[in-house]
N, C-alpha and C. Protein backbone atom coordinates (compact mmCIF):
# COMPACT_ATOMS: atom_id res chain seq x y z
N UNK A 1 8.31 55.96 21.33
CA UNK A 1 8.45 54.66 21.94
C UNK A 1 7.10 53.94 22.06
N UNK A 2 6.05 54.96 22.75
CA UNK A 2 4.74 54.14 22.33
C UNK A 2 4.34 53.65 21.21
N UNK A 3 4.24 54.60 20.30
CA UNK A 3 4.33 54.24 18.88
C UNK A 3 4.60 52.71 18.57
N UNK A 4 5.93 52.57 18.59
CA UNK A 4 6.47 51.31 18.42
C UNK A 4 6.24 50.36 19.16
N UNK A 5 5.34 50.56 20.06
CA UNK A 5 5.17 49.27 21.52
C UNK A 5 3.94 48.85 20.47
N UNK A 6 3.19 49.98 19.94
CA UNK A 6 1.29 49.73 19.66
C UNK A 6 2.11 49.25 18.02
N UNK A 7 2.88 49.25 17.50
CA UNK A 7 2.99 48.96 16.21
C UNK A 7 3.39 47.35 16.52
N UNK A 8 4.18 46.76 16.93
CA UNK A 8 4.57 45.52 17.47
C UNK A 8 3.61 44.77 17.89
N UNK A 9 2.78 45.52 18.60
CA UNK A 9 2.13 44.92 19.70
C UNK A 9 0.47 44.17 18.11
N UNK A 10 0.15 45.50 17.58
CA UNK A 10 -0.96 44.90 16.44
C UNK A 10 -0.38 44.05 15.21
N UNK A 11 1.13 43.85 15.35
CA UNK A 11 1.70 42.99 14.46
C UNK A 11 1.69 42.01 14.65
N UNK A 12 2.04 40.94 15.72
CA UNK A 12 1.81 40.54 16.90
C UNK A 12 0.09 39.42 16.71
N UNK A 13 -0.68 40.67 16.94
CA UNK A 13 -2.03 39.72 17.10
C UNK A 13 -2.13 40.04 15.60
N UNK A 14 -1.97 40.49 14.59
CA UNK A 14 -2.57 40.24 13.24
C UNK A 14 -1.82 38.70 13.32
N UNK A 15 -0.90 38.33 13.02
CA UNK A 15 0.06 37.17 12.76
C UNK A 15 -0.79 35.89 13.72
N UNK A 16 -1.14 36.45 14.68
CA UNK A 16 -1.91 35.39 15.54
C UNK A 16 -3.25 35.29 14.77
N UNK A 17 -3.68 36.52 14.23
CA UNK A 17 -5.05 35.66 13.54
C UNK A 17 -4.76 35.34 12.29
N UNK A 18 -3.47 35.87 11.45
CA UNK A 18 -3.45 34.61 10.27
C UNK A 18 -3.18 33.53 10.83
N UNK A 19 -2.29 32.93 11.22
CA UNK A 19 -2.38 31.52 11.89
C UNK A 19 -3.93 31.10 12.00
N UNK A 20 -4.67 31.45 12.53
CA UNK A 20 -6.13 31.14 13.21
C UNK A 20 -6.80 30.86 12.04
N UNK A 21 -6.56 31.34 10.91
CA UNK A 21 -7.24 31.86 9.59
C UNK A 21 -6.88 30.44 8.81
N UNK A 22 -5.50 29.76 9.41
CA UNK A 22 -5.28 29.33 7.50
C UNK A 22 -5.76 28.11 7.54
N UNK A 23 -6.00 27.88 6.41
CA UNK A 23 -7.05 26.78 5.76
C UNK A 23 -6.67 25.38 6.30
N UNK A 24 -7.38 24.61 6.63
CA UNK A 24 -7.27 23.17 7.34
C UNK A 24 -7.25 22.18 6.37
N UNK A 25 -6.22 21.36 6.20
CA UNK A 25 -6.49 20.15 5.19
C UNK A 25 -6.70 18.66 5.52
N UNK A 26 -6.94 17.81 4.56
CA UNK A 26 -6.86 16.09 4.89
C UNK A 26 -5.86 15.92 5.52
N UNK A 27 -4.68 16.82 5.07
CA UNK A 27 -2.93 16.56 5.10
C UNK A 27 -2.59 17.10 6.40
N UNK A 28 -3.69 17.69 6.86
CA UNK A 28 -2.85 18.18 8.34
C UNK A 28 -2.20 19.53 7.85
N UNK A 29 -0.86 19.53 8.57
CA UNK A 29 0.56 20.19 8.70
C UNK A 29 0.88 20.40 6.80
N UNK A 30 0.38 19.43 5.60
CA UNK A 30 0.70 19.44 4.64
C UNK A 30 1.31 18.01 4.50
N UNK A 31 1.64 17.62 3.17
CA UNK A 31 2.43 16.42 3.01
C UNK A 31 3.93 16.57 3.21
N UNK A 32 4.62 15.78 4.11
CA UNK A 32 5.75 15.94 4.27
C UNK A 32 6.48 14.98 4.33
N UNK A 33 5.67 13.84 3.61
CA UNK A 33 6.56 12.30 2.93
C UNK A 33 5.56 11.72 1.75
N UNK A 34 6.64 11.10 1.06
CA UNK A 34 5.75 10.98 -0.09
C UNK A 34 7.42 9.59 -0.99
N UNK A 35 6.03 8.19 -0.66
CA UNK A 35 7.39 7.58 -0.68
C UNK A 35 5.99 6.85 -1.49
N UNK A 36 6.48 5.06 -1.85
CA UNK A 36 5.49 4.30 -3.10
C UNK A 36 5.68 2.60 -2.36
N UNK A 37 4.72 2.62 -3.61
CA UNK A 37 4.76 0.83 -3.40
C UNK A 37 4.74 0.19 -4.37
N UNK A 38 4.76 -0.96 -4.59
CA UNK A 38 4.43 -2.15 -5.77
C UNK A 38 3.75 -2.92 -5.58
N UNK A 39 2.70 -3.51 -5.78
CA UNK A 39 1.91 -5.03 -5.27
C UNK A 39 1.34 -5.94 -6.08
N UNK A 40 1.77 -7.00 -5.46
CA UNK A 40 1.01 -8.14 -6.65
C UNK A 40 0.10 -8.81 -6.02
N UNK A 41 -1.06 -8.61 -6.37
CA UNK A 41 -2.71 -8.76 -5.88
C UNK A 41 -3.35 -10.04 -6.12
N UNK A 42 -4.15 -10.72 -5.45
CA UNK A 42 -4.69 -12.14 -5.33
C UNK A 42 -5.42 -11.73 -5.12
N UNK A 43 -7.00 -12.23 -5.41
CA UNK A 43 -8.36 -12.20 -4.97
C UNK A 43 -9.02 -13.98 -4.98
N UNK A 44 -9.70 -14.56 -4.30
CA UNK A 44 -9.94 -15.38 -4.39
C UNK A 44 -11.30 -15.75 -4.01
N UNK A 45 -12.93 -16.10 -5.26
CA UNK A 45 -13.73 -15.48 -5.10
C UNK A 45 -15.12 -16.33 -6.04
N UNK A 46 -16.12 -15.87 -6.88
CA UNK A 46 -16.78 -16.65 -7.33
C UNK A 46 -17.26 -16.17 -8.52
N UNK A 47 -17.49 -16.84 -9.71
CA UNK A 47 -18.55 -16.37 -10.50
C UNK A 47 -19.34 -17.87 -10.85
N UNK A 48 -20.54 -17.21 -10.83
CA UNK A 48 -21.37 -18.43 -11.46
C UNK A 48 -21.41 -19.48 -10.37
N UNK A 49 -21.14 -19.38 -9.11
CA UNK A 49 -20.80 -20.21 -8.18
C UNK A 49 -19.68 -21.35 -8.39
N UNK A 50 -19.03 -20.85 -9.15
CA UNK A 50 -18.12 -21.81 -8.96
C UNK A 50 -16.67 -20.89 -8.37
N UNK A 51 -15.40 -21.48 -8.34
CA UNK A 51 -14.64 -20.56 -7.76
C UNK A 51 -13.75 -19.51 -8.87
N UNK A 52 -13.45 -19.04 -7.89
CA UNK A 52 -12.46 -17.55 -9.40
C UNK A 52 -11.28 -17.26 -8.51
N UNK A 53 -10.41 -17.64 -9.48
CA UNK A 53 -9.27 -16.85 -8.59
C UNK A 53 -8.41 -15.72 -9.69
N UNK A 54 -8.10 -14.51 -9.52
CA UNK A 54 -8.14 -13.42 -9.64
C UNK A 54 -6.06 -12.77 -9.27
N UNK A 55 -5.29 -12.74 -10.60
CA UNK A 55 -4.32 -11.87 -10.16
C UNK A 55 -4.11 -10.82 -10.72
N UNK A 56 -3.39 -10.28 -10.30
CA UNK A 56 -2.73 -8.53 -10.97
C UNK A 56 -1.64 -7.99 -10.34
N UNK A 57 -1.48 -7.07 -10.41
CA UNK A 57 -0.48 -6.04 -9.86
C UNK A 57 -1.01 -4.55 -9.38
N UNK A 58 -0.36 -4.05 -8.88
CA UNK A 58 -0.83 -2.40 -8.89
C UNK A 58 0.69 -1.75 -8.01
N UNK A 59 0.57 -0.70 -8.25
CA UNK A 59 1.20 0.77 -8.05
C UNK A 59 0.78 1.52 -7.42
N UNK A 60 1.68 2.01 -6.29
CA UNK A 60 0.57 3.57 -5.99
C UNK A 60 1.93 4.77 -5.07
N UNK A 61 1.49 5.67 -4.81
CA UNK A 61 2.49 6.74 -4.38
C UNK A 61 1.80 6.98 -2.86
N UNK A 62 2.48 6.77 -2.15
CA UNK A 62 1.89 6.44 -0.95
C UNK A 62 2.10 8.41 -0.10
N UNK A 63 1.22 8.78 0.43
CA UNK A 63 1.58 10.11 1.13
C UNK A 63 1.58 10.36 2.61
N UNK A 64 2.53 10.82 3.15
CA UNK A 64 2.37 10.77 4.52
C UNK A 64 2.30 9.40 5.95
N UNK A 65 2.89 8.47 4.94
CA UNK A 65 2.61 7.27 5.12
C UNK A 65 1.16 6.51 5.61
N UNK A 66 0.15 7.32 4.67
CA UNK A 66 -1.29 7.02 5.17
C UNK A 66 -2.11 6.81 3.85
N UNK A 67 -2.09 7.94 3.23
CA UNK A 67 -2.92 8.14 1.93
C UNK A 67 -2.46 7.63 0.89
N UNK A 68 -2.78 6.84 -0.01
CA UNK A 68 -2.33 5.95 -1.07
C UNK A 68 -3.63 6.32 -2.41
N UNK A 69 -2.69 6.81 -3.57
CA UNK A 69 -3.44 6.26 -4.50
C UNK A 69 -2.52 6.10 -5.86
N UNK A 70 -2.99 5.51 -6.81
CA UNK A 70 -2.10 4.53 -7.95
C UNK A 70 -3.60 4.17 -8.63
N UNK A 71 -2.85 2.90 -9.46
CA UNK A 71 -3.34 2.27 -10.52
C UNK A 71 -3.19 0.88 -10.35
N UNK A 72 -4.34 -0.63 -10.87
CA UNK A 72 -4.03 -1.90 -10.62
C UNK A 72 -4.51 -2.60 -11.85
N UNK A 73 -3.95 -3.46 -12.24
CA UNK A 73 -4.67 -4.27 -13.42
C UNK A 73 -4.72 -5.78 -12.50
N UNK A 74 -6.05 -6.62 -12.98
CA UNK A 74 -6.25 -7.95 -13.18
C UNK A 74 -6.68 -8.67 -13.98
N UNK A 75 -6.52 -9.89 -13.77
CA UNK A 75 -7.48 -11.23 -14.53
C UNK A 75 -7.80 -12.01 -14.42
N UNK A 76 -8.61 -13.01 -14.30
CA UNK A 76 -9.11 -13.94 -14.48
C UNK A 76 -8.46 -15.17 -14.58
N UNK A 77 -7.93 -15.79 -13.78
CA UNK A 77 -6.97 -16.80 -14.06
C UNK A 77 -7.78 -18.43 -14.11
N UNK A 78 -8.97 -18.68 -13.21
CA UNK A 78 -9.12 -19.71 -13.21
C UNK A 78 -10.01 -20.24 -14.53
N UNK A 79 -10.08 -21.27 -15.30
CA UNK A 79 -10.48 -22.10 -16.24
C UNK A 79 -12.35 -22.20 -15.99
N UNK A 80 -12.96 -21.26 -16.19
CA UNK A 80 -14.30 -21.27 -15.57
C UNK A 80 -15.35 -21.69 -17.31
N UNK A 81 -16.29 -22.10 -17.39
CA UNK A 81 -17.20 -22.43 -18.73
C UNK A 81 -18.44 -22.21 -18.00
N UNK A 82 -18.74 -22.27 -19.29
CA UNK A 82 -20.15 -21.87 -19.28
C UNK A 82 -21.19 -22.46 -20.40
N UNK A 83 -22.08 -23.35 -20.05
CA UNK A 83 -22.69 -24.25 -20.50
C UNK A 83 -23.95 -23.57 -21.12
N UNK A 84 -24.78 -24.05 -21.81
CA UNK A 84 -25.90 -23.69 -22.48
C UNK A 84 -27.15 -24.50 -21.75
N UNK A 85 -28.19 -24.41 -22.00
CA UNK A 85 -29.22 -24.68 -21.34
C UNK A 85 -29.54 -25.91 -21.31
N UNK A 86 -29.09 -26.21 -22.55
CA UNK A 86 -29.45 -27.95 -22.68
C UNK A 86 -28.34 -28.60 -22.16
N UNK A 87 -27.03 -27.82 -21.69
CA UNK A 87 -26.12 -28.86 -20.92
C UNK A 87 -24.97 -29.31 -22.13
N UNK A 88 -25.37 -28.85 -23.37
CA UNK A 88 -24.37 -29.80 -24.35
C UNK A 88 -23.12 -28.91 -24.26
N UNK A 89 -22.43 -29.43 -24.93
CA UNK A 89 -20.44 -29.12 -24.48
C UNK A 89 -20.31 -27.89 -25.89
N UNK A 90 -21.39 -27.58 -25.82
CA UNK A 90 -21.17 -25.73 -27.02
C UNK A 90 -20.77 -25.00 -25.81
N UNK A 91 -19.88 -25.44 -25.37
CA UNK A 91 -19.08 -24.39 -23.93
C UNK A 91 -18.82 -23.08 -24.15
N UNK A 92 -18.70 -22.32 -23.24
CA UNK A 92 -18.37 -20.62 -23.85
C UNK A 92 -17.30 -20.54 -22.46
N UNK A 93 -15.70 -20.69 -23.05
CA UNK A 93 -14.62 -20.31 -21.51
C UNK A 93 -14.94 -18.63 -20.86
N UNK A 94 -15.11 -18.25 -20.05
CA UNK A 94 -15.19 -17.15 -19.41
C UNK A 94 -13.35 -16.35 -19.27
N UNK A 95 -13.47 -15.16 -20.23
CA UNK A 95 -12.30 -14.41 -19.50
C UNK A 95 -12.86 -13.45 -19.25
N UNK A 96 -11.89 -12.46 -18.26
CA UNK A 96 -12.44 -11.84 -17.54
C UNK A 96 -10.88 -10.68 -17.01
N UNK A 97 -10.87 -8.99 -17.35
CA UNK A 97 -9.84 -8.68 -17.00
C UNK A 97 -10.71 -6.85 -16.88
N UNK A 98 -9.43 -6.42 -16.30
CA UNK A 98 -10.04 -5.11 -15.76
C UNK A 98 -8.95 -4.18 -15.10
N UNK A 99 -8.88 -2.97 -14.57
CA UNK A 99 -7.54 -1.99 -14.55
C UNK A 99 -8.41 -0.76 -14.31
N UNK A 100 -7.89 -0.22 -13.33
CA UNK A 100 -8.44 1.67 -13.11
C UNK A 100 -7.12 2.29 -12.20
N UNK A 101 -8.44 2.80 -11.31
CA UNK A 101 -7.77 3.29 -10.14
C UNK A 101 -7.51 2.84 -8.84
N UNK A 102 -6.42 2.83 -7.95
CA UNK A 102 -7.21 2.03 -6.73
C UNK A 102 -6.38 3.33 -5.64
N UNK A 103 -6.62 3.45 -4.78
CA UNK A 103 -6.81 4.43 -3.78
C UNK A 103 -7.01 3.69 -2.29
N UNK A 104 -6.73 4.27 -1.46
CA UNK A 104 -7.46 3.90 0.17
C UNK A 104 -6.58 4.72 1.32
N UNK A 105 -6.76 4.16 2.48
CA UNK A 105 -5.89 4.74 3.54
C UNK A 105 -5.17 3.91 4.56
N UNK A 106 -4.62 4.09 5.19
CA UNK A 106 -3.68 2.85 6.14
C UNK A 106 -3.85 3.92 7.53
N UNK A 107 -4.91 3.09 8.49
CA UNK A 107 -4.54 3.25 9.60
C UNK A 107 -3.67 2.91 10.73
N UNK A 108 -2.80 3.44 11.34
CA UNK A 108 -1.58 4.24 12.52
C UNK A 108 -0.60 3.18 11.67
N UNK A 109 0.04 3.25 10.37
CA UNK A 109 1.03 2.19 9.82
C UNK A 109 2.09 2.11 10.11
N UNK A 110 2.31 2.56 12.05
CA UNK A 110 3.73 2.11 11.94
C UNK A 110 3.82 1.21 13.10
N UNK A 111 2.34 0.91 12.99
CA UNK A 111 2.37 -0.47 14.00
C UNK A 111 2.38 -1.63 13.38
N UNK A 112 3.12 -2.61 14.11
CA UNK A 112 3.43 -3.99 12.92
C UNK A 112 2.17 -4.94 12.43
N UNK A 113 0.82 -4.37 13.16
CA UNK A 113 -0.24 -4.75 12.66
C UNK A 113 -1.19 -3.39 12.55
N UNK A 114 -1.64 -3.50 11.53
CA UNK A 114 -2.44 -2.40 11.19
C UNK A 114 -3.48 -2.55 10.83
N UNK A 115 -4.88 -1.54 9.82
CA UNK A 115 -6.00 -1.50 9.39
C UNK A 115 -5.51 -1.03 7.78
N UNK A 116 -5.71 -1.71 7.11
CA UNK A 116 -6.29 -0.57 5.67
C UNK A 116 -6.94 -1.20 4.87
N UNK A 117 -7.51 0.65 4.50
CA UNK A 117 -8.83 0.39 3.45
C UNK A 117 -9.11 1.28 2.23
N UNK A 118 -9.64 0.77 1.02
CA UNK A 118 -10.00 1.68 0.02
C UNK A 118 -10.59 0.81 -0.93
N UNK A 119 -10.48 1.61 -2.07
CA UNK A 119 -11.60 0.92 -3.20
C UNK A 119 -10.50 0.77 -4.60
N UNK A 120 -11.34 0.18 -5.76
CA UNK A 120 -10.16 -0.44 -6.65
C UNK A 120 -11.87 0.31 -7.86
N UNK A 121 -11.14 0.78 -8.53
CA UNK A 121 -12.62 1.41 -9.79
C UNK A 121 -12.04 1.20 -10.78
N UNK A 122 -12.50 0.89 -11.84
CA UNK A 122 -11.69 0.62 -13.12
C UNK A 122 -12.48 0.06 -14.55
N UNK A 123 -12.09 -0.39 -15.71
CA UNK A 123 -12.62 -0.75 -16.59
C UNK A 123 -12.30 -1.88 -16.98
N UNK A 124 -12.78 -2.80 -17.73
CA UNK A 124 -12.34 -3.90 -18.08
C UNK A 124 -13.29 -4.51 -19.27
N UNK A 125 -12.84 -6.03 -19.56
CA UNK A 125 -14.06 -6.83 -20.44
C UNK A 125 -14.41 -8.14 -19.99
N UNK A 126 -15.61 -8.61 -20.19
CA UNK A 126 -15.91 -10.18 -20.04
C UNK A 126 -15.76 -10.74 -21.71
N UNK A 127 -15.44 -12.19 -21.68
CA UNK A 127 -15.56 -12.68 -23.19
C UNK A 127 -15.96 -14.02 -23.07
N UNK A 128 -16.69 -14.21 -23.41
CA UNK A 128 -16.97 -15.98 -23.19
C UNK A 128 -16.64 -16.46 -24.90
N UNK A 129 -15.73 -17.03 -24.86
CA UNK A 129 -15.03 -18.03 -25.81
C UNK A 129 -15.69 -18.86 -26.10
N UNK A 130 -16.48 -19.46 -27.52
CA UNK A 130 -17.25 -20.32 -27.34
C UNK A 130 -16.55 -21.16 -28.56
N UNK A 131 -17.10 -22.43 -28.76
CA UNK A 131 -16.36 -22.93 -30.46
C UNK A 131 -17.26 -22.38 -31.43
N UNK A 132 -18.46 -21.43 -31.20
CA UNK A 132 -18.97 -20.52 -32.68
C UNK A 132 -18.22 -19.35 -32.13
N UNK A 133 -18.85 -18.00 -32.80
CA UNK A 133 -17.59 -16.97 -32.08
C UNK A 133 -17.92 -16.48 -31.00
N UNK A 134 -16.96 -15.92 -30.78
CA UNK A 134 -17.06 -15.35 -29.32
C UNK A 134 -17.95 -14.38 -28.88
N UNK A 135 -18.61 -14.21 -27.79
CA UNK A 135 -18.98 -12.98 -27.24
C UNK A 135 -18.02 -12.03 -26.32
N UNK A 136 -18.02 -10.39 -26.54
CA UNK A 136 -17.52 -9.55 -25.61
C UNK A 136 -18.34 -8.56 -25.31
N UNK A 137 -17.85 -8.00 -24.09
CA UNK A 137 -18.65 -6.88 -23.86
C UNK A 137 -17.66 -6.41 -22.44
N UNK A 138 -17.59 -4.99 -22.69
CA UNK A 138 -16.66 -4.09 -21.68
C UNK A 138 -17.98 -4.29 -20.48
N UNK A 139 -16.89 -4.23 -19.29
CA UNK A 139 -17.85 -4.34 -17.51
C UNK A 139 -16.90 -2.78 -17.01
N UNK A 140 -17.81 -2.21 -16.14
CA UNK A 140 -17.22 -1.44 -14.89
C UNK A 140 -17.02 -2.19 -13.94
N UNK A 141 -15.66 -2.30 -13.31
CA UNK A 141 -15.38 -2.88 -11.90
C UNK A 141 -15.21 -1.88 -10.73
N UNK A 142 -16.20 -2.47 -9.77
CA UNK A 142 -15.57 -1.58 -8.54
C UNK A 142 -15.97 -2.45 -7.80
N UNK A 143 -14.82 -2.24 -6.57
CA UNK A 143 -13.80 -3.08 -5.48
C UNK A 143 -13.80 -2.91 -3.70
N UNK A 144 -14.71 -2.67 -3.10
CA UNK A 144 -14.17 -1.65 -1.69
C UNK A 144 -13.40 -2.99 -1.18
N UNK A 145 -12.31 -2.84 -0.06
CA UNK A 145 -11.62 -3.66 0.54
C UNK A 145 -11.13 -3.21 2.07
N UNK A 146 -11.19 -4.55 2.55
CA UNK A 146 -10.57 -4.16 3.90
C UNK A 146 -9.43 -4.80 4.49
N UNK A 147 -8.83 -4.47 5.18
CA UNK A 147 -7.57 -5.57 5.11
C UNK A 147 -6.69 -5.45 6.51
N UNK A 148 -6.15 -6.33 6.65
CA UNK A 148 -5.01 -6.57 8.00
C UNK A 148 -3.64 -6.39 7.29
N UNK A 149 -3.22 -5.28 7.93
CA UNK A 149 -1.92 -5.26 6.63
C UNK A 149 -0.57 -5.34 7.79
N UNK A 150 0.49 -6.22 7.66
CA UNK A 150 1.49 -7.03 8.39
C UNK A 150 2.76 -6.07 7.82
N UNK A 151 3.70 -5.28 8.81
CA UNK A 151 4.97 -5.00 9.03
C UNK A 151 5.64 -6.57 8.69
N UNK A 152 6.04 -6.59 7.52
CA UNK A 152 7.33 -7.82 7.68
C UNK A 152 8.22 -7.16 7.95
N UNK A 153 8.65 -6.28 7.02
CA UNK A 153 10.57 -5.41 6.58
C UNK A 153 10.28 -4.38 6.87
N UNK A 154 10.80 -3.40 6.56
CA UNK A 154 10.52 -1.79 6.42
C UNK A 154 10.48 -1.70 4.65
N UNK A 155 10.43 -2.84 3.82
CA UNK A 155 10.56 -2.42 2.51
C UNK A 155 9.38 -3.71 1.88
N UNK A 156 8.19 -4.53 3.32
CA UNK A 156 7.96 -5.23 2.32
C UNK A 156 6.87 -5.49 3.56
N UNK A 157 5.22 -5.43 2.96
CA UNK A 157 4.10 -5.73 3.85
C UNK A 157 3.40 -6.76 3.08
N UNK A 158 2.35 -7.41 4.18
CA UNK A 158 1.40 -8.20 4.17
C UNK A 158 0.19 -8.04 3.70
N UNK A 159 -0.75 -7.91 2.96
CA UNK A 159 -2.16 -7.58 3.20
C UNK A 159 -3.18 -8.59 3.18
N UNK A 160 -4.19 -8.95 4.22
CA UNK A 160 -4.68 -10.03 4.19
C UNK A 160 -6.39 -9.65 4.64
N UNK A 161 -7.15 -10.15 4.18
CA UNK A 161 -8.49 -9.72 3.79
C UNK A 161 -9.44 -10.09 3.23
N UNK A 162 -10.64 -9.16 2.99
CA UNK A 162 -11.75 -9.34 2.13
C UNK A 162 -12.10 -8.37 1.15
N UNK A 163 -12.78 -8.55 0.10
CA UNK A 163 -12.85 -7.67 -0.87
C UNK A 163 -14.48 -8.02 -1.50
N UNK A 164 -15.37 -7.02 -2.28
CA UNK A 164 -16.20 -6.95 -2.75
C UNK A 164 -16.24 -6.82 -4.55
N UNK A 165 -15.96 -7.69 -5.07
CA UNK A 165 -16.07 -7.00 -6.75
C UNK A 165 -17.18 -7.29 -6.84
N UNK A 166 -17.51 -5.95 -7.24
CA UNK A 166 -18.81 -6.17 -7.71
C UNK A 166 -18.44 -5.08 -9.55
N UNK A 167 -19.13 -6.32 -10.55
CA UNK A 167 -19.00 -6.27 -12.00
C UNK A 167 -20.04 -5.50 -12.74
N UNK A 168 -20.46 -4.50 -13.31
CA UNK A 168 -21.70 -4.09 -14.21
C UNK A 168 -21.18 -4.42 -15.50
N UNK A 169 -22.16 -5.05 -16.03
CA UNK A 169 -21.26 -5.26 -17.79
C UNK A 169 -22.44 -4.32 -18.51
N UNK A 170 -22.03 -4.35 -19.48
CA UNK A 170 -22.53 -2.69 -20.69
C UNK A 170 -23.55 -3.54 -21.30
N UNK A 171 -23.69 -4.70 -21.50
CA UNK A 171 -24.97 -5.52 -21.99
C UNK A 171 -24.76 -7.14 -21.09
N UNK A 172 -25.72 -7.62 -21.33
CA UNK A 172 -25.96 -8.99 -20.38
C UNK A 172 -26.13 -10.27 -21.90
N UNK A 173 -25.43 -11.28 -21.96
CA UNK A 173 -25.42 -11.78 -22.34
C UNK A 173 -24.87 -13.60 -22.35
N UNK A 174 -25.36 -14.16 -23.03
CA UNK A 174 -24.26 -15.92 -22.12
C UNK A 174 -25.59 -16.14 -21.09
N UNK A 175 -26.77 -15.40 -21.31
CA UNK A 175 -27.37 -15.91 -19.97
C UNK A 175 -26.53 -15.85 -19.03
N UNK A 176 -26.32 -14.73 -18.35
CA UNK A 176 -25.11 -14.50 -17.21
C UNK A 176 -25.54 -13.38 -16.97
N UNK A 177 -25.72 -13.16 -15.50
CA UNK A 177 -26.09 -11.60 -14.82
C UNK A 177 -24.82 -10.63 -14.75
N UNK A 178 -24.94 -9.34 -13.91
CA UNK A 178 -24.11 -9.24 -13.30
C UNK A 178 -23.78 -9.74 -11.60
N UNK A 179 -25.20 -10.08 -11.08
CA UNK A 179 -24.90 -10.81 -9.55
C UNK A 179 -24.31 -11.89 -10.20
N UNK A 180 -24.19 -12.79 -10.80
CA UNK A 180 -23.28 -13.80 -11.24
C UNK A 180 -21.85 -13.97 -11.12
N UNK A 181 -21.53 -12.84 -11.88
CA UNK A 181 -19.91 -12.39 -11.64
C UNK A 181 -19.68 -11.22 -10.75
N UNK A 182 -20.30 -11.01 -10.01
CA UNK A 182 -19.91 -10.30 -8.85
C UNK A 182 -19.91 -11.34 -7.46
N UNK A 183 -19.05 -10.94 -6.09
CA UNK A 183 -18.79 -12.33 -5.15
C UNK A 183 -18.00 -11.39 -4.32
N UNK A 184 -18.56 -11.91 -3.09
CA UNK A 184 -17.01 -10.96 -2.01
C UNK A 184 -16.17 -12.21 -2.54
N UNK A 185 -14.79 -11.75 -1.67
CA UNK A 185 -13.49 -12.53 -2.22
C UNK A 185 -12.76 -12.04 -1.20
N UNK A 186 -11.74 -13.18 -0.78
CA UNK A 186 -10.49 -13.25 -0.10
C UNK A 186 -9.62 -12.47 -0.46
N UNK A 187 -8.80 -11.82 -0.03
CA UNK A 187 -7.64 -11.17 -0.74
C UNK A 187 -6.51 -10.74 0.21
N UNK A 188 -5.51 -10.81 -0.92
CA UNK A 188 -4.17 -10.87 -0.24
C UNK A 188 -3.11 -10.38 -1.11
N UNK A 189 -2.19 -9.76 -0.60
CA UNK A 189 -1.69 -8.78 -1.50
C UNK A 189 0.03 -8.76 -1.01
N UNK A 190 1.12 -8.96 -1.62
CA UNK A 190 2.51 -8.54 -1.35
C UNK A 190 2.99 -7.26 -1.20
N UNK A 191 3.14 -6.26 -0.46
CA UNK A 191 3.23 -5.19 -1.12
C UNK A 191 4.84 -4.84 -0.84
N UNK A 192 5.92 -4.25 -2.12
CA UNK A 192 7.09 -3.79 -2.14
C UNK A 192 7.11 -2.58 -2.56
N UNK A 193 8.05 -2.09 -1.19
CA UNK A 193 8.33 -0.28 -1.04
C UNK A 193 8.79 0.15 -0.10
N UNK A 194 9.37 1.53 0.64
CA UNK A 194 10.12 2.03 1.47
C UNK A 194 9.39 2.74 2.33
N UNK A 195 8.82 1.75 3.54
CA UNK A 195 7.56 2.38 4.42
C UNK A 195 8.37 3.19 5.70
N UNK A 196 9.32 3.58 5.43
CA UNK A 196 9.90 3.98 6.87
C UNK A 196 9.88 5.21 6.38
């Protein structure tokens, strides 16, 4: 009978120190929801000092209803040129597009106003269109953002904010930097998905 009291009894505290033992994650407890989103992305912002406004989309698989990461593409929507030194109309139109990864986190999201934040990394190209030919050249984009993100539905949020693109292009050319086309920016975002 002792036997079995001291066999129980060290079974007992072994089990108490695996518990004590097991490995701690980002996830807590582990992931134990794992639901998505859709969004169609606005940035609204500068190159060259003049204005840029900026759409896309993105995707992402949302975890735990906190941790988010996916994929986003944009472009360049507004009609921007680019003049030559002497001012004459040998214009070069500016496009401008780009796509990676985008990632972040949503703080306490099941309050109808919240915090979230993350970054947008990705690849893309600049091209200035000119009437001789064109110039291109691939840019790295990266994005950090912060945002006020709005409970409308349980299937449909707000995001409203600021954002940083900042552009490296692979050569400099057009007489155009990269501080040029880089600009914080407004941003605002639809997002559709099943946040409950």
């Amino acid at each position: 009978m002792r036997l079995l009291l001291f066999v129980m009894l060290l079974f007992f505290v072994s089990s108490a120190k695996a518990q004590e033992d097991e490995i701690k994650t980002i996830f807590g407890s582990g992931i134990h929801k794992v639901s998505g989103f859709g969004s169609h992305l606005m940035s609204f912002g500068a190159i060259d000092n003049e204005f840029a406004y900026y759409m896309g989309g993105g995707a992402a698989v949302l975890l735990n209803d906190n941790v988010f990461i996916g994929g986003y593409g944009q472009a360049l929507l507004s009609s921007l040129h680019r003049y030559n030194e002497t001012m004459i109309k040998t214009v070069s139109k500016i496009n401008l597009q780009s796509g990676g990864i985008w990632s972040g986190y949503i703080f306490k999201p099941m309050k109808a106003l919240h915090l979230k934040t993350g970054l947008m990394a990705g690849l893309g190209k600049i091209t200035f269109i000119a009437i001789k030919p064109s110039s291109e050249t691939k840019l790295f984009d990266i994005t950090p953002f912060i945002v006020c993100e709005i409970n409308v539905t349980p299937f449909m949020r707000v995001d409203m904010g600021i954002n940083y693109k900042r552009f490296f292009m692979a050569e400099t050319f057009a007489g155009i930097s990269d501080n040029e086309i880089s600009s914080p920016a407004m941003f605002l975002a639809f997002n559709f998905g099943w946040f409950r």
